[in-house]
C-alpha atoms as a PDB file:
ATOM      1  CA  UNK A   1     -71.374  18.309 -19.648  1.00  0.00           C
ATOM      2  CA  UNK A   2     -69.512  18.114 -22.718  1.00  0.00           C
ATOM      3  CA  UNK A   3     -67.257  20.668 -24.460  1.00  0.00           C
ATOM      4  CA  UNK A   4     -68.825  21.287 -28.180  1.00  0.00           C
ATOM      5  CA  UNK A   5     -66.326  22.786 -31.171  1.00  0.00           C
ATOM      6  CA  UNK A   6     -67.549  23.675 -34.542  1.00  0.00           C
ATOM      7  CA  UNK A   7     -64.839  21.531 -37.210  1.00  0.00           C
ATOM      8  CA  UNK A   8     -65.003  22.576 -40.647  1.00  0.00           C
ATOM      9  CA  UNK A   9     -63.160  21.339 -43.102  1.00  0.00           C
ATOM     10  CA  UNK A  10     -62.025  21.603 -46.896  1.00  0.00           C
ATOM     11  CA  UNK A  11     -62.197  19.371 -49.657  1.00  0.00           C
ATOM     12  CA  UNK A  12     -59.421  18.958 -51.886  1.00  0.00           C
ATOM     13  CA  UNK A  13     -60.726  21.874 -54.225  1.00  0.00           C
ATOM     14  CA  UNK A  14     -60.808  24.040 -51.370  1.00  0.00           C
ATOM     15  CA  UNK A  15     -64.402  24.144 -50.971  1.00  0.00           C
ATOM     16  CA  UNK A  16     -65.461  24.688 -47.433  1.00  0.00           C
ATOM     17  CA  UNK A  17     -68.093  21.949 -46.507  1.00  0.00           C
ATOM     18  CA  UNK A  18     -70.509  22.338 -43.976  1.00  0.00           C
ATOM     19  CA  UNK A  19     -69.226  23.000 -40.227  1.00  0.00           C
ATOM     20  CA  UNK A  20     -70.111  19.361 -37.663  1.00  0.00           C
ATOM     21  CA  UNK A  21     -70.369  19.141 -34.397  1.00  0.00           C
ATOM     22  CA  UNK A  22     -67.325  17.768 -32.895  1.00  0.00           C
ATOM     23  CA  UNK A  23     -66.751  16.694 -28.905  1.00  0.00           C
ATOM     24  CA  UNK A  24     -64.544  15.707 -26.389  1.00  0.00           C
ATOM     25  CA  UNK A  25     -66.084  12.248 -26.052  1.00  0.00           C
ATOM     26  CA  UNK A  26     -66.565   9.665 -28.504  1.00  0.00           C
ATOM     27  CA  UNK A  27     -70.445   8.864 -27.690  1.00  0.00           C
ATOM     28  CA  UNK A  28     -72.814  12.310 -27.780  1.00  0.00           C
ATOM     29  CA  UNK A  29     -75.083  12.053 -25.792  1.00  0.00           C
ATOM     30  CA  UNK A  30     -76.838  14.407 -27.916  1.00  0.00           C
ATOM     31  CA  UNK A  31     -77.381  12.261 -30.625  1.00  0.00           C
ATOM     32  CA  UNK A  32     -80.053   9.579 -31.163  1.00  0.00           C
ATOM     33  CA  UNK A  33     -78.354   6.048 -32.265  1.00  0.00           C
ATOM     34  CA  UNK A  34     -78.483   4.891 -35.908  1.00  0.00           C
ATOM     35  CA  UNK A  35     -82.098   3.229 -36.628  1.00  0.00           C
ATOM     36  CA  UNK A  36     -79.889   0.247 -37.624  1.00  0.00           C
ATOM     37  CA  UNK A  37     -78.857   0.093 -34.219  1.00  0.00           C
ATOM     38  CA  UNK A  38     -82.402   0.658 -32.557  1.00  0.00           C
ATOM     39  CA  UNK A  39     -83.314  -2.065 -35.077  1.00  0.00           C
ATOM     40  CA  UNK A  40     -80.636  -4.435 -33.364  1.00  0.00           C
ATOM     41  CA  UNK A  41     -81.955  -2.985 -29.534  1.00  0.00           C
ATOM     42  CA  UNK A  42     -85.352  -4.180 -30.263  1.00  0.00           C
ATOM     43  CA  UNK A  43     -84.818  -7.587 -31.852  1.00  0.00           C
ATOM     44  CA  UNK A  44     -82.132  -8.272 -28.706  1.00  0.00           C
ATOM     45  CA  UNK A  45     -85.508  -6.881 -26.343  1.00  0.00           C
ATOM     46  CA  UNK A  46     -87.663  -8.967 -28.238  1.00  0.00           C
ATOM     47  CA  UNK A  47     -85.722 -12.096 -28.356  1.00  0.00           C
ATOM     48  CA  UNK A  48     -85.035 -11.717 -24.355  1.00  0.00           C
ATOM     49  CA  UNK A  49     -88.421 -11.737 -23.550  1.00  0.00           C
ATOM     50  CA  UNK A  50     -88.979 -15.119 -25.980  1.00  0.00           C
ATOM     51  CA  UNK A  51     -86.257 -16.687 -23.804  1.00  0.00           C
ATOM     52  CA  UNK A  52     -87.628 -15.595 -20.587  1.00  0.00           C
ATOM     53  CA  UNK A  53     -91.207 -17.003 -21.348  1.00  0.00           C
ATOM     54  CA  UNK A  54     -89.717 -19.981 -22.874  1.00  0.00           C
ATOM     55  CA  UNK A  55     -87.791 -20.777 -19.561  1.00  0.00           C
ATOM     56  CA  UNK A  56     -90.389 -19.650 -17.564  1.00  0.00           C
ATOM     57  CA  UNK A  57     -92.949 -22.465 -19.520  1.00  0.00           C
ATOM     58  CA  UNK A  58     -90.354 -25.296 -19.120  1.00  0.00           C
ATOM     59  CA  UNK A  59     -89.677 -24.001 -15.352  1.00  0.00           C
ATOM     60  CA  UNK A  60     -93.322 -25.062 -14.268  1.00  0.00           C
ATOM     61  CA  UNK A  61     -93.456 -27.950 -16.686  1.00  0.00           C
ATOM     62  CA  UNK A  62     -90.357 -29.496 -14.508  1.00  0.00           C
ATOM     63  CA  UNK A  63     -92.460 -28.366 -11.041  1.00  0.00           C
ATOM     64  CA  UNK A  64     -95.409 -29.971 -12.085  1.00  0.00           C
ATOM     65  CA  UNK A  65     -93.342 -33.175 -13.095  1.00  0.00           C
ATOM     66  CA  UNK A  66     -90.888 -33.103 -10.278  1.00  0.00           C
ATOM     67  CA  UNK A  67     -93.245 -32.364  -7.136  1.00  0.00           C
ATOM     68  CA  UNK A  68     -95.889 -35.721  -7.534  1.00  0.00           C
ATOM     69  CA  UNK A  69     -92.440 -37.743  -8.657  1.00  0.00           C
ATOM     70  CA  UNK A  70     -90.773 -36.966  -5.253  1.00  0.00           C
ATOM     71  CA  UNK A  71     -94.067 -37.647  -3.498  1.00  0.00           C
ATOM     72  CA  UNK A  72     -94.418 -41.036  -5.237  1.00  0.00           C
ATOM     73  CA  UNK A  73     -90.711 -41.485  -4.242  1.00  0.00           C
ATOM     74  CA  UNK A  74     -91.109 -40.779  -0.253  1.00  0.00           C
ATOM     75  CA  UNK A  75     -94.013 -42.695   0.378  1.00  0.00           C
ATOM     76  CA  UNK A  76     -92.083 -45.545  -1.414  1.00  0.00           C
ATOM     77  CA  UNK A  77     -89.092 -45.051   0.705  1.00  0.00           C
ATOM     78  CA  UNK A  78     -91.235 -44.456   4.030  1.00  0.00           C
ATOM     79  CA  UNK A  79     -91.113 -47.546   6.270  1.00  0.00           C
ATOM     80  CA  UNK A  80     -94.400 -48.891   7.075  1.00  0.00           C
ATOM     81  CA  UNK A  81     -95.850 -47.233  10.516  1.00  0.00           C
ATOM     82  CA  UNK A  82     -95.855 -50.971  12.188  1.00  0.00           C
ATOM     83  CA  UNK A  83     -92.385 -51.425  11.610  1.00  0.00           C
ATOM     84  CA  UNK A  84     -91.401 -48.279  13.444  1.00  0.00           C
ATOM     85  CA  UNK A  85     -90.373 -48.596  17.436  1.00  0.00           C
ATOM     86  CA  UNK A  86     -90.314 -45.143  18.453  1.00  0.00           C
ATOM     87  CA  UNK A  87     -88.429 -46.435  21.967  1.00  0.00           C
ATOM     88  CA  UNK A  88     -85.890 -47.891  20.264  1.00  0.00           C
ATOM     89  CA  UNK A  89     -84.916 -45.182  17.811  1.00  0.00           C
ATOM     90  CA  UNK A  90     -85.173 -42.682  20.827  1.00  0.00           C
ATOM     91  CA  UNK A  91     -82.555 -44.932  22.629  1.00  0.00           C
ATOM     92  CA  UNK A  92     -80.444 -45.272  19.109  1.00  0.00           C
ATOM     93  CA  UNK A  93     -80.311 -41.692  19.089  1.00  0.00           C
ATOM     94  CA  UNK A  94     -79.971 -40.670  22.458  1.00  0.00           C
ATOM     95  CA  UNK A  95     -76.835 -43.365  22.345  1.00  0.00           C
ATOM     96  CA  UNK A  96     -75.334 -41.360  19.720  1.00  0.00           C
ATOM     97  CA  UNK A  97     -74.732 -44.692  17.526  1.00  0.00           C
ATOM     98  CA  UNK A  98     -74.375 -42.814  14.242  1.00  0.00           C
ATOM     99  CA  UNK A  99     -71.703 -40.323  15.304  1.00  0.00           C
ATOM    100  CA  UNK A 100     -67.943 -41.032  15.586  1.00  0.00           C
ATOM    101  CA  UNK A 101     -65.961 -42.072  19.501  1.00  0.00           C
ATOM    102  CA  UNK A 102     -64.149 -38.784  19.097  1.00  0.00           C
ATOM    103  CA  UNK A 103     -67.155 -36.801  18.431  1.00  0.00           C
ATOM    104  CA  UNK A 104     -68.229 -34.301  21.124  1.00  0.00           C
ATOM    105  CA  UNK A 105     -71.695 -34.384  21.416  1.00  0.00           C
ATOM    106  CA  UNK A 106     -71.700 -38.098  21.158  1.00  0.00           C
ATOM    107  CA  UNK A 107     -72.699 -39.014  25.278  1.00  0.00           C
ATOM    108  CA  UNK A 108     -70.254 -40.958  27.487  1.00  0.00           C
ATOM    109  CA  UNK A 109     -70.872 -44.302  29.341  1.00  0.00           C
ATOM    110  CA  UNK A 110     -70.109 -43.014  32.621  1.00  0.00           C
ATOM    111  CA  UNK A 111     -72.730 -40.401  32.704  1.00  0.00           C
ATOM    112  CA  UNK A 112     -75.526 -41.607  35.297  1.00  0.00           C
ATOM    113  CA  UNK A 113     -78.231 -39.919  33.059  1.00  0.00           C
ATOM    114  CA  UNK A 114     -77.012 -42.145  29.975  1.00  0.00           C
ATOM    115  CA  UNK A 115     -76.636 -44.883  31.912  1.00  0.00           C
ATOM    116  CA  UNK A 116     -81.179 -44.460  33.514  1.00  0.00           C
ATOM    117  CA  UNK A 117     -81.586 -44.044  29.760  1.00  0.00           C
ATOM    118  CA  UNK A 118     -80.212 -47.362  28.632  1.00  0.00           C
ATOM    119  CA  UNK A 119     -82.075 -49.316  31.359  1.00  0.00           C
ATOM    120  CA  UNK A 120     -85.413 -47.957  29.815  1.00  0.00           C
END
């Protein structure tokens, strides 16, 4: 709630002019804006949603581009299914071959279930 004051003032002939509205605070809330500003509301509106469907168009252009590329990519990356011993790799990985010596999930030689695994 703002505080309202009636201002009048006097031109330089003394004339009283007509008493405005005056408040605390700088914006009324009472007021409408300008039409010139409205103007410059709707065209910033209106130019939002052009950029929005423009982005939105380009958006699923770059799915619809990007998705069968990738797919084209992995099966051309894939290793061919007779090429793949699923033994060995279970062995490479249960070894821990990729991880570092200091690493502590990587298994130690000494442990007797390691050690059955290897002889597989």
């Amino acid at each position: 709630f703002t505080l309202m004051t009636m201002a009048s003032s006097t031109n330089k002939s003394g004339n009283k002019t007509k008493p405005t509205p005056s408040s605390s605070s700088p914006n009324s809330q009472d007021e409408p804006p300008p039409p010139s500003e409205l103007v410059n509301i709707g065209i910033t509106l209106l130019g939002t949603l052009v950029a929005a469907r423009i982005l939105s168009a380009v958006s699923k252009l770059a799915t619809a581009l990007a998705a069968p590329l990738a797919g084209l990519y992995l099966m051309s990356t894939c290793p061919r299914d007779d090429t793949f011993d699923g033994k060995r790799e279970l062995k490479r990985v249960l070894r821990g071959e990729n991880l570092p010596e200091n690493h502590p999930n990587k298994p130690k030689a000494s442990n007797a279930l390691s050690s059955s695994i290897y002889n597989l």
